[in-house]
C-alpha atoms as a PDB file:
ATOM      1  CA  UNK A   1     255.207 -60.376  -5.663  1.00  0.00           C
ATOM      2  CA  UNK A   2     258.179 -58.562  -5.069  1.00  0.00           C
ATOM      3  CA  UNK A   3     259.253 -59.478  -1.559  1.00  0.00           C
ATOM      4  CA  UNK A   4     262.231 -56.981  -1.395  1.00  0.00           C
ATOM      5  CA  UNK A   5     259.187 -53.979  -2.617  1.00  0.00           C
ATOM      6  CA  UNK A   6     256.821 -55.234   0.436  1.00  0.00           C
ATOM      7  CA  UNK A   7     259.416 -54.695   2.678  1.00  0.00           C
ATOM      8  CA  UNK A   8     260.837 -51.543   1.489  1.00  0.00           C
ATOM      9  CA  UNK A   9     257.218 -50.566   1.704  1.00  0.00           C
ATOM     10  CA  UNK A  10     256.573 -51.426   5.221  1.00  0.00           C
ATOM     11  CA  UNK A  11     260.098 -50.302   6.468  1.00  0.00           C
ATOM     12  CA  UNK A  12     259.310 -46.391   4.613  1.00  0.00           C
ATOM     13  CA  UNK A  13     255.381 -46.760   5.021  1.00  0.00           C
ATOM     14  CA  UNK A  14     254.495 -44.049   7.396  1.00  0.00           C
ATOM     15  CA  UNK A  15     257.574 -41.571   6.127  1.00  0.00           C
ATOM     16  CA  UNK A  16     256.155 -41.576   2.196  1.00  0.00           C
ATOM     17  CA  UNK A  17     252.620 -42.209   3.169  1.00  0.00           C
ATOM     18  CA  UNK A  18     251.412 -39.680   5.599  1.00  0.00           C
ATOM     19  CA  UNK A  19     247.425 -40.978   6.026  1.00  0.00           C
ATOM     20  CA  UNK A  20     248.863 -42.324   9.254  1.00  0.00           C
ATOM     21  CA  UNK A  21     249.670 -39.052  10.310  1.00  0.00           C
ATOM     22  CA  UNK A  22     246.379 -37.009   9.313  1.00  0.00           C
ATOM     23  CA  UNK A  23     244.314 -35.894  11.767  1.00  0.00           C
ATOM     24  CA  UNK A  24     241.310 -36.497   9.613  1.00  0.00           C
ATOM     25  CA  UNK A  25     241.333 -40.041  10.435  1.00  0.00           C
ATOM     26  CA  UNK A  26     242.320 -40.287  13.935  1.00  0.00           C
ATOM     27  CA  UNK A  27     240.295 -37.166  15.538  1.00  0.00           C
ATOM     28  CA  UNK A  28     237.034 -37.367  13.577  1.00  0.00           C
ATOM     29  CA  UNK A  29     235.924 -41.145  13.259  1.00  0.00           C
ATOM     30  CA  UNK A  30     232.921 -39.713  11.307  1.00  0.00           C
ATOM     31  CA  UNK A  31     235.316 -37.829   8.612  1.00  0.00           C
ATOM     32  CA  UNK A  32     236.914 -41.490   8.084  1.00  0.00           C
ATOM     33  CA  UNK A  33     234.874 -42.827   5.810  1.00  0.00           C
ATOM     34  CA  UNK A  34     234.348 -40.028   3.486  1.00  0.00           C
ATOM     35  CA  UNK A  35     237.938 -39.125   3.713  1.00  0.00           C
ATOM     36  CA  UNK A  36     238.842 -43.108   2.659  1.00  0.00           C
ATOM     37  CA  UNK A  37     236.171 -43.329  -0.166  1.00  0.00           C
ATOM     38  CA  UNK A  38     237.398 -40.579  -1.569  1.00  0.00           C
ATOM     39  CA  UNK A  39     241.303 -41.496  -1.568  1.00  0.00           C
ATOM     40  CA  UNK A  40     240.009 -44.718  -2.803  1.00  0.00           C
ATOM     41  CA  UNK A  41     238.018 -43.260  -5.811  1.00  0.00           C
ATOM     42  CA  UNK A  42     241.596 -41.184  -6.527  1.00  0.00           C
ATOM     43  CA  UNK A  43     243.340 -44.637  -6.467  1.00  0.00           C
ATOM     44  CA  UNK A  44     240.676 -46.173  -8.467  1.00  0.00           C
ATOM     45  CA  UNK A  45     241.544 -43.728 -11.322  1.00  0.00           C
ATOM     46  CA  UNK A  46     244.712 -44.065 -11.671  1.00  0.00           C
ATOM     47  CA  UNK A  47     244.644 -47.809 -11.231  1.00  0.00           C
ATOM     48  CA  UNK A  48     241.842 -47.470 -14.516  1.00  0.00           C
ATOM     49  CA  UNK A  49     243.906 -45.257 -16.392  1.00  0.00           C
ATOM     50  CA  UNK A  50     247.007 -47.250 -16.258  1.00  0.00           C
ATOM     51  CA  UNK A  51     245.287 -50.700 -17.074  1.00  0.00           C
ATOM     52  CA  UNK A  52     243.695 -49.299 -19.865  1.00  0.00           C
ATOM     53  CA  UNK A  53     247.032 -47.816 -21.030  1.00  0.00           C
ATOM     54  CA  UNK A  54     246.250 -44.525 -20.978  1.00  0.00           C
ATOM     55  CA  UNK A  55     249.028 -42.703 -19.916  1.00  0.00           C
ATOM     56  CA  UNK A  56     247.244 -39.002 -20.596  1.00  0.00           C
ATOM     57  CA  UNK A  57     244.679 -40.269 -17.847  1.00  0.00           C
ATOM     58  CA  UNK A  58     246.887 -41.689 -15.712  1.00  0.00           C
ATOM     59  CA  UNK A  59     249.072 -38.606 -15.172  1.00  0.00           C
ATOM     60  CA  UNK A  60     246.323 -36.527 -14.927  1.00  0.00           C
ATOM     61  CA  UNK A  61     244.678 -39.104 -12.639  1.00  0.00           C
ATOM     62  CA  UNK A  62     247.877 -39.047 -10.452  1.00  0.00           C
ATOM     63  CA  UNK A  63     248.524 -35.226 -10.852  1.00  0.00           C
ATOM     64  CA  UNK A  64     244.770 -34.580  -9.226  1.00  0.00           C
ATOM     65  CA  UNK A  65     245.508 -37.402  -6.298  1.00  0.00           C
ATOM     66  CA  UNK A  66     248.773 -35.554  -5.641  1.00  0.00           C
ATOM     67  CA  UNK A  67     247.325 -32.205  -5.551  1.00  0.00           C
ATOM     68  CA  UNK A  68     244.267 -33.397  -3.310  1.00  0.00           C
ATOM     69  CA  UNK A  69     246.597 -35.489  -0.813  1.00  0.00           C
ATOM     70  CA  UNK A  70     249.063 -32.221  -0.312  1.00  0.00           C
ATOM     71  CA  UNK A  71     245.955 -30.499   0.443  1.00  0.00           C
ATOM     72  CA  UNK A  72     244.577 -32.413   2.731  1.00  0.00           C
ATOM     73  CA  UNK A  73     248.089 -32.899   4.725  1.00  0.00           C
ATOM     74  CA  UNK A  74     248.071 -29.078   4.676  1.00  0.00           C
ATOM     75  CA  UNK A  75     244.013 -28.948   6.320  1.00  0.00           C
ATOM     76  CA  UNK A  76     245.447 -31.752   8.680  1.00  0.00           C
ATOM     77  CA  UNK A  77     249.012 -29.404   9.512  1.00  0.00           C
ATOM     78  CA  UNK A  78     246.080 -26.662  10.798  1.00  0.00           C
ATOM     79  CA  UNK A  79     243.754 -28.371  12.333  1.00  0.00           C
ATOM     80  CA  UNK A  80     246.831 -29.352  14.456  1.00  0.00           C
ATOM     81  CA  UNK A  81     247.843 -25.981  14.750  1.00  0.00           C
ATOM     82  CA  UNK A  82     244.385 -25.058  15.514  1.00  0.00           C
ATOM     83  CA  UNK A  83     243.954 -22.771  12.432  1.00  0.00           C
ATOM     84  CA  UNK A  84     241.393 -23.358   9.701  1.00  0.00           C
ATOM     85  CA  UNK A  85     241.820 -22.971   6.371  1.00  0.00           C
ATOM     86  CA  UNK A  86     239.974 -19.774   6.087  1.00  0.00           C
ATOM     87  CA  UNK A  87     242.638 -18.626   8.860  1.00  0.00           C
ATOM     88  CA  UNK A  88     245.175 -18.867   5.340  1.00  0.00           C
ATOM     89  CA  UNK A  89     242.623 -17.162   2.791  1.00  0.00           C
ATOM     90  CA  UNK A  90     242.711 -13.888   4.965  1.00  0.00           C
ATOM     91  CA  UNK A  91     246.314 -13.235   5.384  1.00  0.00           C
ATOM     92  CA  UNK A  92     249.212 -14.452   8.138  1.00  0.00           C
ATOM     93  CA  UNK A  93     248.035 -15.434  11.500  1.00  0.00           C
ATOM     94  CA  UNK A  94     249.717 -13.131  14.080  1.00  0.00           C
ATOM     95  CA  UNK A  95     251.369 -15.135  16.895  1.00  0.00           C
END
């Protein structure tokens, strides 16, 4: 491989890749598994789509990981905050 990648990748790691941040993993060690299979299955599909050359899939694969992981960084940013998502759906939280 690409050693001057792997390091690049460990140096940025937690900066580009916020799963180390989310609060799904580290406060509910039941939620972990779910939460992994899932980003897993997302990986798995665009991993399929590109080896099969399929770049239609692959963006669309990508485009629905992208969507779900800004999503769940957002449920993460209010559980934090102590807020839930329904908190959002009925208008701004007063302070």
């Amino acid at each position: 491989g690409n050693r001057h990648f792997t390091d690049l990748m460990t140096y940025l790691g937690s900066m580009i890749i916020p799963r180390a941040r989310l609060n799904t993993l580290s406060s509910a060690p039941e939620g972990r598994l779910p939460y992994l299979q899932r980003v897993n299955q997302e990986h798995e599909s665009i991993f399929v789509a590109i080896r099969n050359q399929d770049a239609e899939a692959a963006r669309a694969a990508m485009r629905t990981h992208l969507s779900n992981s800004k999503e769940r960084l957002r449920e993460s940013q209010a559980q934090r905050l102590g807020h839930t998502m329904t908190d959002y759906a009925t208008g701004p939280i007063s302070a």
